[in-house]
C-alpha atoms as a PDB file:
ATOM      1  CA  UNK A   1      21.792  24.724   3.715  1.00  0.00           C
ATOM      2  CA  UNK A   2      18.266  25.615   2.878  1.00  0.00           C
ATOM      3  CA  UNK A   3      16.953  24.565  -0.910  1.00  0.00           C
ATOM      4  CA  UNK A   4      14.608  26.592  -2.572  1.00  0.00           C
ATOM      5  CA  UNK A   5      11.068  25.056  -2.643  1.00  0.00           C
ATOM      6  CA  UNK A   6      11.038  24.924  -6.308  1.00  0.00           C
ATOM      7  CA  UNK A   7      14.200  22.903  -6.341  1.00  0.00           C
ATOM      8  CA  UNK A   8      12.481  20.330  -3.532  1.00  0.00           C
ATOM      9  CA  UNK A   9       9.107  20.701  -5.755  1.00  0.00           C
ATOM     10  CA  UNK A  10      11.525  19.199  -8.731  1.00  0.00           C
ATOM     11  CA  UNK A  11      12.777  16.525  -6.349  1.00  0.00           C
ATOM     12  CA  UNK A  12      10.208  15.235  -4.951  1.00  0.00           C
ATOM     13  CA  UNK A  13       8.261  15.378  -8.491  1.00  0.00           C
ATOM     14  CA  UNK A  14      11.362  13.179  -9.050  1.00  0.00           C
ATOM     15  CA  UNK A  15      11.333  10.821  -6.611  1.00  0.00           C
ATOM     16  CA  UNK A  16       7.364   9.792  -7.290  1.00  0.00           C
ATOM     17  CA  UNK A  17       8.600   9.317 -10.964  1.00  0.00           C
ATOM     18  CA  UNK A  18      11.350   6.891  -9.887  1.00  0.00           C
ATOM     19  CA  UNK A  19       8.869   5.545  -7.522  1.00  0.00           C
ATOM     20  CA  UNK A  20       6.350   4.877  -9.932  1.00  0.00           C
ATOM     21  CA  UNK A  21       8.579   3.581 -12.280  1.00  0.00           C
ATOM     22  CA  UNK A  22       9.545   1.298 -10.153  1.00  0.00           C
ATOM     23  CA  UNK A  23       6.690   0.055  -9.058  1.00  0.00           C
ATOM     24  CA  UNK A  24       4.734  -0.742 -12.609  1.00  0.00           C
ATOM     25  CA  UNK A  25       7.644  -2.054 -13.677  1.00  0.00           C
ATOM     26  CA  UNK A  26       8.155  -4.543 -11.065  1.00  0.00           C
ATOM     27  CA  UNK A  27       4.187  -5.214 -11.196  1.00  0.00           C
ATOM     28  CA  UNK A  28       4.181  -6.041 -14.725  1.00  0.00           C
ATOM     29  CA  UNK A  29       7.270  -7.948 -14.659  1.00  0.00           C
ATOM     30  CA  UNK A  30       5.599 -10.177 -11.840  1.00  0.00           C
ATOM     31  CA  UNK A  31       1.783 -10.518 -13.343  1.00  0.00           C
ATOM     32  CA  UNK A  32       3.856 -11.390 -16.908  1.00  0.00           C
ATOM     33  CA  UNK A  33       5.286 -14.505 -15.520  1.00  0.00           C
ATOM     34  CA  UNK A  34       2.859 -14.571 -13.150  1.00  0.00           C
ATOM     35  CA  UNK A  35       3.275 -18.523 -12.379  1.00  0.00           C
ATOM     36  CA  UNK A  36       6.645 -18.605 -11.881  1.00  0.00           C
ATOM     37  CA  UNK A  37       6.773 -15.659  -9.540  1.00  0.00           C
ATOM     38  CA  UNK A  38       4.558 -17.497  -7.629  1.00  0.00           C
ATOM     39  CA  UNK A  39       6.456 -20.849  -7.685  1.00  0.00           C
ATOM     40  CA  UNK A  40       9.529 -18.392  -6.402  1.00  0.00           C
ATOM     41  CA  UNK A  41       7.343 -17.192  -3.681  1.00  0.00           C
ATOM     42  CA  UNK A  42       6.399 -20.524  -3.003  1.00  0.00           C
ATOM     43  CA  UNK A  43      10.840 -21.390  -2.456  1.00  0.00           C
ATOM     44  CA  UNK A  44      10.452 -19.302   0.714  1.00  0.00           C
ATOM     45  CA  UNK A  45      10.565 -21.063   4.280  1.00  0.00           C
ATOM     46  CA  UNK A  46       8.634 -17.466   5.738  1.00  0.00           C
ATOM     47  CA  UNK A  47       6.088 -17.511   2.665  1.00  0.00           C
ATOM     48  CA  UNK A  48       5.395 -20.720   1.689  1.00  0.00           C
ATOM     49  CA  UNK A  49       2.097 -20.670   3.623  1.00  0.00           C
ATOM     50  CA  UNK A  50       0.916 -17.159   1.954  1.00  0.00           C
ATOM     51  CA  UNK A  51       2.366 -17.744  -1.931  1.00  0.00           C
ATOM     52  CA  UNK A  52      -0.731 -17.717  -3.556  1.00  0.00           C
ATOM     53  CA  UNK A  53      -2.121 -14.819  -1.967  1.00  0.00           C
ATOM     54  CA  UNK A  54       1.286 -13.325  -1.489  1.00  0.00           C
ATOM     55  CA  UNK A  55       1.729 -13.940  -5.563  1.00  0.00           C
ATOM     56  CA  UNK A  56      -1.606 -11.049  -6.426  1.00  0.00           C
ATOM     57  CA  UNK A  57      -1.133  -8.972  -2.869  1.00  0.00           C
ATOM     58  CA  UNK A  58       2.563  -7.715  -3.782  1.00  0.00           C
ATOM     59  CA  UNK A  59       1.841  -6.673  -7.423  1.00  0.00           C
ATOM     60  CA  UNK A  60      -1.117  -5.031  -6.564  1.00  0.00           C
ATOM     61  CA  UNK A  61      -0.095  -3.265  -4.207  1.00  0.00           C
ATOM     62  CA  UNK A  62       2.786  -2.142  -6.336  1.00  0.00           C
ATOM     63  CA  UNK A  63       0.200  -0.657  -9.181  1.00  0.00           C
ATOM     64  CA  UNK A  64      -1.840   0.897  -5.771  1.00  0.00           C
ATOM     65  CA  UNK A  65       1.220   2.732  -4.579  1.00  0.00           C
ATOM     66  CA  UNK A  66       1.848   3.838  -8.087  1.00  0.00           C
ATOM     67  CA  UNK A  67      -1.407   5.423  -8.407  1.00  0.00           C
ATOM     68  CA  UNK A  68      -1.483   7.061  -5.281  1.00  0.00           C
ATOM     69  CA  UNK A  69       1.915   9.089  -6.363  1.00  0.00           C
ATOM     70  CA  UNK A  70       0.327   9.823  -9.556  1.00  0.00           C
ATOM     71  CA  UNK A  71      -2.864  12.292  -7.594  1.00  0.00           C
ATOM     72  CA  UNK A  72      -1.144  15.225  -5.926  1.00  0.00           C
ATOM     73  CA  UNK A  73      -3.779  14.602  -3.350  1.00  0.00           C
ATOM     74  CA  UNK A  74      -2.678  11.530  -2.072  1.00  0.00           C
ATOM     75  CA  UNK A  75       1.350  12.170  -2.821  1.00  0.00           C
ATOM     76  CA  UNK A  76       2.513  11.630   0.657  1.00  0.00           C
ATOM     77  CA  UNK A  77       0.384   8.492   1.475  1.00  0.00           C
ATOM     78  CA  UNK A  78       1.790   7.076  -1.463  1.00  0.00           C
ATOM     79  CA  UNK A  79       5.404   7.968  -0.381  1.00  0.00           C
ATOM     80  CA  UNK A  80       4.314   6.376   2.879  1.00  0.00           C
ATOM     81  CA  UNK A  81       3.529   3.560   1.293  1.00  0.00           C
ATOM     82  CA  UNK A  82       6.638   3.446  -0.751  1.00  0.00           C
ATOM     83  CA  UNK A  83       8.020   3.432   2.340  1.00  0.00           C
ATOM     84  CA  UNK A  84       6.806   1.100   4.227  1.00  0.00           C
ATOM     85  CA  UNK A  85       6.832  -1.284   1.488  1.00  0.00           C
ATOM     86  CA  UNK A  86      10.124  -0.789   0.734  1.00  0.00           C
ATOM     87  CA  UNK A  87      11.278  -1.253   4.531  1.00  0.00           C
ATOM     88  CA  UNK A  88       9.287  -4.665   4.032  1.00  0.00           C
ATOM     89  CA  UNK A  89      11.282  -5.987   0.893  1.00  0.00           C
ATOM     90  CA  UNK A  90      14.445  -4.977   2.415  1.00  0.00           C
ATOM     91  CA  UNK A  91      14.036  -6.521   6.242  1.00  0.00           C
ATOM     92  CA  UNK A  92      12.620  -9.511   3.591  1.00  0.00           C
ATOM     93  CA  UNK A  93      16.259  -9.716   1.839  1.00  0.00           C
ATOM     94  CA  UNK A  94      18.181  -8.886   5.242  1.00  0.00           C
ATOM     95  CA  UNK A  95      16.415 -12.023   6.891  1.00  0.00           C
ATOM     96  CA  UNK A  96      17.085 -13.989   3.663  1.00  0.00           C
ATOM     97  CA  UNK A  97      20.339 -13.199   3.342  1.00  0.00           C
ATOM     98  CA  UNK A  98      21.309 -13.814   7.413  1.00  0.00           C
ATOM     99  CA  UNK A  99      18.720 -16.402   8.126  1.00  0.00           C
ATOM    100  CA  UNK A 100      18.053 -18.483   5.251  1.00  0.00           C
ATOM    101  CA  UNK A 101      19.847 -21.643   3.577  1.00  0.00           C
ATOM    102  CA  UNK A 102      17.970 -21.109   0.687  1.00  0.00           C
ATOM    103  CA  UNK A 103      17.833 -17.415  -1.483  1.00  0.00           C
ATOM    104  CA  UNK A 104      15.346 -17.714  -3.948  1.00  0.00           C
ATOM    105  CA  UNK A 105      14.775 -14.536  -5.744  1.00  0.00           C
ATOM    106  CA  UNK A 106      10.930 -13.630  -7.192  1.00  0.00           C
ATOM    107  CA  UNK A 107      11.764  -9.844  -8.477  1.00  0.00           C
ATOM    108  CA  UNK A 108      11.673  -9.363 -11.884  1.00  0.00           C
ATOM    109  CA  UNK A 109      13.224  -7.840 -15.224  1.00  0.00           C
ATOM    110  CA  UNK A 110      16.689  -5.937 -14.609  1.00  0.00           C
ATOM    111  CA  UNK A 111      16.344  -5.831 -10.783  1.00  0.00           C
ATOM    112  CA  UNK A 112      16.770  -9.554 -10.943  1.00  0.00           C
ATOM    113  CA  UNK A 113      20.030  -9.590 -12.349  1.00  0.00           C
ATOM    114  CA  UNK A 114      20.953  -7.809  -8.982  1.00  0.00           C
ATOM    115  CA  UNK A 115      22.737  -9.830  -6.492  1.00  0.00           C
ATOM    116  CA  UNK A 116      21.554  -9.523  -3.187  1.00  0.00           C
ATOM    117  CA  UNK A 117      24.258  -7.509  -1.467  1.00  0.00           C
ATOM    118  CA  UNK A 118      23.200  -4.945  -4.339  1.00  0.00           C
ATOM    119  CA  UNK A 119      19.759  -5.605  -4.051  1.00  0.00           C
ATOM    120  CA  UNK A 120      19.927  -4.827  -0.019  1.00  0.00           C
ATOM    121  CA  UNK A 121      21.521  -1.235  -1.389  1.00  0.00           C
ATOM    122  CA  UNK A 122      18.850  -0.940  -4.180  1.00  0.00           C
ATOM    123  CA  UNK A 123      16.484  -1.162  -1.452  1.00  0.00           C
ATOM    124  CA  UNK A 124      17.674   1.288   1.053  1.00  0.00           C
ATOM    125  CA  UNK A 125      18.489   3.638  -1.401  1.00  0.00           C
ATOM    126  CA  UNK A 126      14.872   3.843  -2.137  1.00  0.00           C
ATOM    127  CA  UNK A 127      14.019   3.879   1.348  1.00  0.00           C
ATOM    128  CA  UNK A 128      16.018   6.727   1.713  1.00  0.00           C
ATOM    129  CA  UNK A 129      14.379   8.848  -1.256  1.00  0.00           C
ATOM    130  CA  UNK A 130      10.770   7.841   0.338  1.00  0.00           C
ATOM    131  CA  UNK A 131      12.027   9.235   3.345  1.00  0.00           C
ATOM    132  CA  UNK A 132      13.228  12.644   1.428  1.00  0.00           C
ATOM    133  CA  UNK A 133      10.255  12.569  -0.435  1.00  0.00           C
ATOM    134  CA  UNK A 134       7.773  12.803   3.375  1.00  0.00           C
ATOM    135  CA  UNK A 135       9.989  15.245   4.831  1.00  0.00           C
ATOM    136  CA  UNK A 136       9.627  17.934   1.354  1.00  0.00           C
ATOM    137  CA  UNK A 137       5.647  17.055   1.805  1.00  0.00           C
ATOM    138  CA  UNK A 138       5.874  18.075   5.636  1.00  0.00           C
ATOM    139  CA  UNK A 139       8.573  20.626   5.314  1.00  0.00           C
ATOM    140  CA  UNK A 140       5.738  22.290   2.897  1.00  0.00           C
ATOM    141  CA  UNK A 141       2.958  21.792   4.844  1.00  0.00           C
ATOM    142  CA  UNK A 142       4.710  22.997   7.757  1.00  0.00           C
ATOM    143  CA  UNK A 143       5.818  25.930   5.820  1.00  0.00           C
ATOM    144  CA  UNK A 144       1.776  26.652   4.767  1.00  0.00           C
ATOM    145  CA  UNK A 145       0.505  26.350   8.361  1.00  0.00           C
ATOM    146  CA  UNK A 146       3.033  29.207   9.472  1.00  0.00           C
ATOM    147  CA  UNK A 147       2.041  31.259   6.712  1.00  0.00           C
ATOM    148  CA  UNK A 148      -1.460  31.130   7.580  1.00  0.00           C
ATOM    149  CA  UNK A 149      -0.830  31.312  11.605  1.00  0.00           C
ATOM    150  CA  UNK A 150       1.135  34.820  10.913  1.00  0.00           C
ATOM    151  CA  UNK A 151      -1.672  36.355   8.853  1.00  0.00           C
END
């Protein structure tokens, strides 16, 4: 079933939105409390080393990301990002929740009234609309390259 391009132009407008949203919210919720985030950091056997630098990388990487949706230009490196970043916090919460006697949680605001099972879905939902997100980009771009190789 093909969708017309002005339909996937409305989704994937969409999914930056939710993307964005996500990410200043999460960013502002961290650099608010910004010591306790750290100190929850900090409860992790993996980061426990990294928590201080851990405690300004993820937040501002989260604003980064955001900005990057927000310039057409640099839409699908963003969504790459979004990606990738998002396929880090979930393996994080997959090894947590397998591997680790301890679950400390350092998200903020609503998502932390999540439990983790949710929290794992959360996650790979999002992973999944980053993924729909690259493939509208390349379907287009795909789409423009035969358009100028026929003319």
């Amino acid at each position: 079933m093909k969708i017309h391009s002005k339909y996937k132009n409305i989704l994937l407008e969409f999914i930056c939105f939710l993307f964005i949203l996500l990410f200043v919210y999460a960013a502002m919720s961290k650099l608010l409390v910004f010591d306790e985030f750290k100190i929850q950091i900090g409860q992790s056997a993996m980061l426990t080393p990294f928590a201080g630098i851990v405690a300004w990388v993820i937040p501002c990487l989260e604003i980064l990301i955001a900005l990057l949706l927000v310039i057409p230009r640099f839409k699908l490196l963003g969504l790459f990002a979004s990606f990738n970043l998002m396929v880090m916090f979930t393996a994080y919460i997959y090894v947590i929740l397998n591997f680790s006697n301890d679950v400390p949680c350092s998200c903020g605001g609503v998502i932390e009234k999540l439990g983790w099972t949710e929290h794992l879905i959360f996650n790979i939902a999002f992973v999944i609309l980053a993924a729909i997100g690259i493939n509208i980009i390349n379907g287009q771009k795909k789409h423009t390259n035969l358009k100028f190789a026929t003319l």
